[in-house]
Protein backbone atom coordinates (compact mmCIF):
# COMPACT_ATOMS: atom_id res chain seq x y z
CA UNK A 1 1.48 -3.95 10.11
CA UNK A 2 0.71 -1.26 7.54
CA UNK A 3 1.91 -2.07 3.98
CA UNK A 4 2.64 1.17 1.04
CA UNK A 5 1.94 -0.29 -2.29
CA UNK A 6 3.19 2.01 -5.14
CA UNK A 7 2.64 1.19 -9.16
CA UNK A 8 -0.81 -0.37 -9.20
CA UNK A 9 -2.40 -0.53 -12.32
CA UNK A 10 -5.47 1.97 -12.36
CA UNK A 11 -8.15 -0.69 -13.50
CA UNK A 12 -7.58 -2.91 -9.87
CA UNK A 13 -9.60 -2.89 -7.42
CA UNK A 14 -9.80 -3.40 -3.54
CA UNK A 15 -11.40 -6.57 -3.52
CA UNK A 16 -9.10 -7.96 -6.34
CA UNK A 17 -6.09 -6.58 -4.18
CA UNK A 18 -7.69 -7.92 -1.01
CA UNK A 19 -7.44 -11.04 -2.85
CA UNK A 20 -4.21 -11.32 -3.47
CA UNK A 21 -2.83 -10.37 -0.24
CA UNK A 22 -4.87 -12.57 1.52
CA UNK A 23 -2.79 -15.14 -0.02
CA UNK A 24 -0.53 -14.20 2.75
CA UNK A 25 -2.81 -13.90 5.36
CA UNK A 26 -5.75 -12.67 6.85
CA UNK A 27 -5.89 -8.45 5.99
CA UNK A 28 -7.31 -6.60 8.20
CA UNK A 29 -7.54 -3.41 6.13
CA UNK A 30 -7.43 -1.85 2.58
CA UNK A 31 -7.57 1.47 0.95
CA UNK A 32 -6.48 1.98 -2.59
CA UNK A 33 -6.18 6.15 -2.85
CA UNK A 34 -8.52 7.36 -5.29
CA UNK A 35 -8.43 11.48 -6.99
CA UNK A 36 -10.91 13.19 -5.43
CA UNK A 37 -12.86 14.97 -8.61
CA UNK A 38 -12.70 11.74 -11.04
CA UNK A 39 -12.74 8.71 -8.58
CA UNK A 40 -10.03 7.20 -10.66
CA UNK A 41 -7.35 5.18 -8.36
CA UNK A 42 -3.87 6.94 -8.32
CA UNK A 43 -2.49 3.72 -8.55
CA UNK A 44 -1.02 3.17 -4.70
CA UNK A 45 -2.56 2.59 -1.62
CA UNK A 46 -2.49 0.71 1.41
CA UNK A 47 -3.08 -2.59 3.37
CA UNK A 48 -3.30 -3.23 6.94
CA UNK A 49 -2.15 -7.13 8.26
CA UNK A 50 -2.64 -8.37 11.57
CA UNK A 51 0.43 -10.42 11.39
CA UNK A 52 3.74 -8.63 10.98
CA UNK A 53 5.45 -11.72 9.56
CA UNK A 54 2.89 -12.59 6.93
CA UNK A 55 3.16 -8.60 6.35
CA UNK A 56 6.65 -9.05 6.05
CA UNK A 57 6.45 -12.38 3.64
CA UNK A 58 3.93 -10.24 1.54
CA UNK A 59 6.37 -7.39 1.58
CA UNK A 60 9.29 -9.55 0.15
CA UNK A 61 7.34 -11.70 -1.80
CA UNK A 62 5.69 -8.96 -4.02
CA UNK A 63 7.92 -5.86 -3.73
CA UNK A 64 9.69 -5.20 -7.29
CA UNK A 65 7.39 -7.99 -8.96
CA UNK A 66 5.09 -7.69 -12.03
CA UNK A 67 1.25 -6.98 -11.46
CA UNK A 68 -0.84 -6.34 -14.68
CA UNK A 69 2.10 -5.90 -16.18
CA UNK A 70 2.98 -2.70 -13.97
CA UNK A 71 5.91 -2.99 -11.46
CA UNK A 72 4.85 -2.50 -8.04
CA UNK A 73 6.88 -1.20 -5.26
CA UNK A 74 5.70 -2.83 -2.08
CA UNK A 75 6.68 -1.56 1.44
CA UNK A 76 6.49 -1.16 5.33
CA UNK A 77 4.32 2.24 5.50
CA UNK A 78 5.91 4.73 7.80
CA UNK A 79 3.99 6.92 9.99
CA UNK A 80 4.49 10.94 9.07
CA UNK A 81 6.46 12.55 11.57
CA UNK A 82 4.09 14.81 14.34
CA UNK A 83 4.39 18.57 14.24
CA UNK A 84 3.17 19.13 17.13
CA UNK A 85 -0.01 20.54 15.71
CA UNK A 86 -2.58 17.80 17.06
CA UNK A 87 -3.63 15.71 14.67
CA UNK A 88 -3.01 15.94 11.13
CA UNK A 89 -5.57 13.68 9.21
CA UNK A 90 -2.93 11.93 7.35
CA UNK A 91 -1.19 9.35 10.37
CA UNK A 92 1.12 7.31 7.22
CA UNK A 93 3.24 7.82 4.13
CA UNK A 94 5.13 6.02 2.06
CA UNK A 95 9.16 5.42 3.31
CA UNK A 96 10.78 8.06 1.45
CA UNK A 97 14.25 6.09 2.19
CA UNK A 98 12.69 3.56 -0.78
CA UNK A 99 13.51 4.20 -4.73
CA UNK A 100 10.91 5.91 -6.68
CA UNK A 101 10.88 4.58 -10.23
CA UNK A 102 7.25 5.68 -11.59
């Protein structure tokens, strides 16, 4: 399962992140996005876990809670609707059905 993570403090980093939700369970994959022309993070990303319910544990577990003193917004990534225009380079976003608050 893919897992949106929204309201990460810009000073962690993938292994520290990797860390943490490997308390859950083995992750198979993760990308915090980063601006293109500074490098800096723009505080989301994304994990990938094998196991939906240890996704789904990490999901509860950590959505709405305090990290760094930020409050991140933790959710089941959705996959961007096709327009029929082959492939689009972008394959998830974040559930826009989910409150923003940052």
């Amino acid at each position: 399962m893919k897992i949106f993570i929204t309201g990460l403090p810009l000073e962690v980093g993938e292994e520290e992140l990797t860390a943490v939700f490997g308390d859950f369970g083995p992750v198979k994959s993760l990308r915090i996005i980063k601006d293109r022309e500074t490098g800096q993070s723009r505080g989301f990303g994304f994990v990938e876990m094998p196991n939906d319910d240890e996704a789904r544990e990490a999901i509860k577990r950590m959505n709405g809670g305090d990290y760094n003193g930020n409050r991140i917004k933790v959710a089941e990534a959705q996959e961007k609707p096709g327009n029929g225009g082959g492939n689009t380079g972008g394959g998830f976003k974040r559930n826009n059905n989910r409150e923003r608050s940052f």
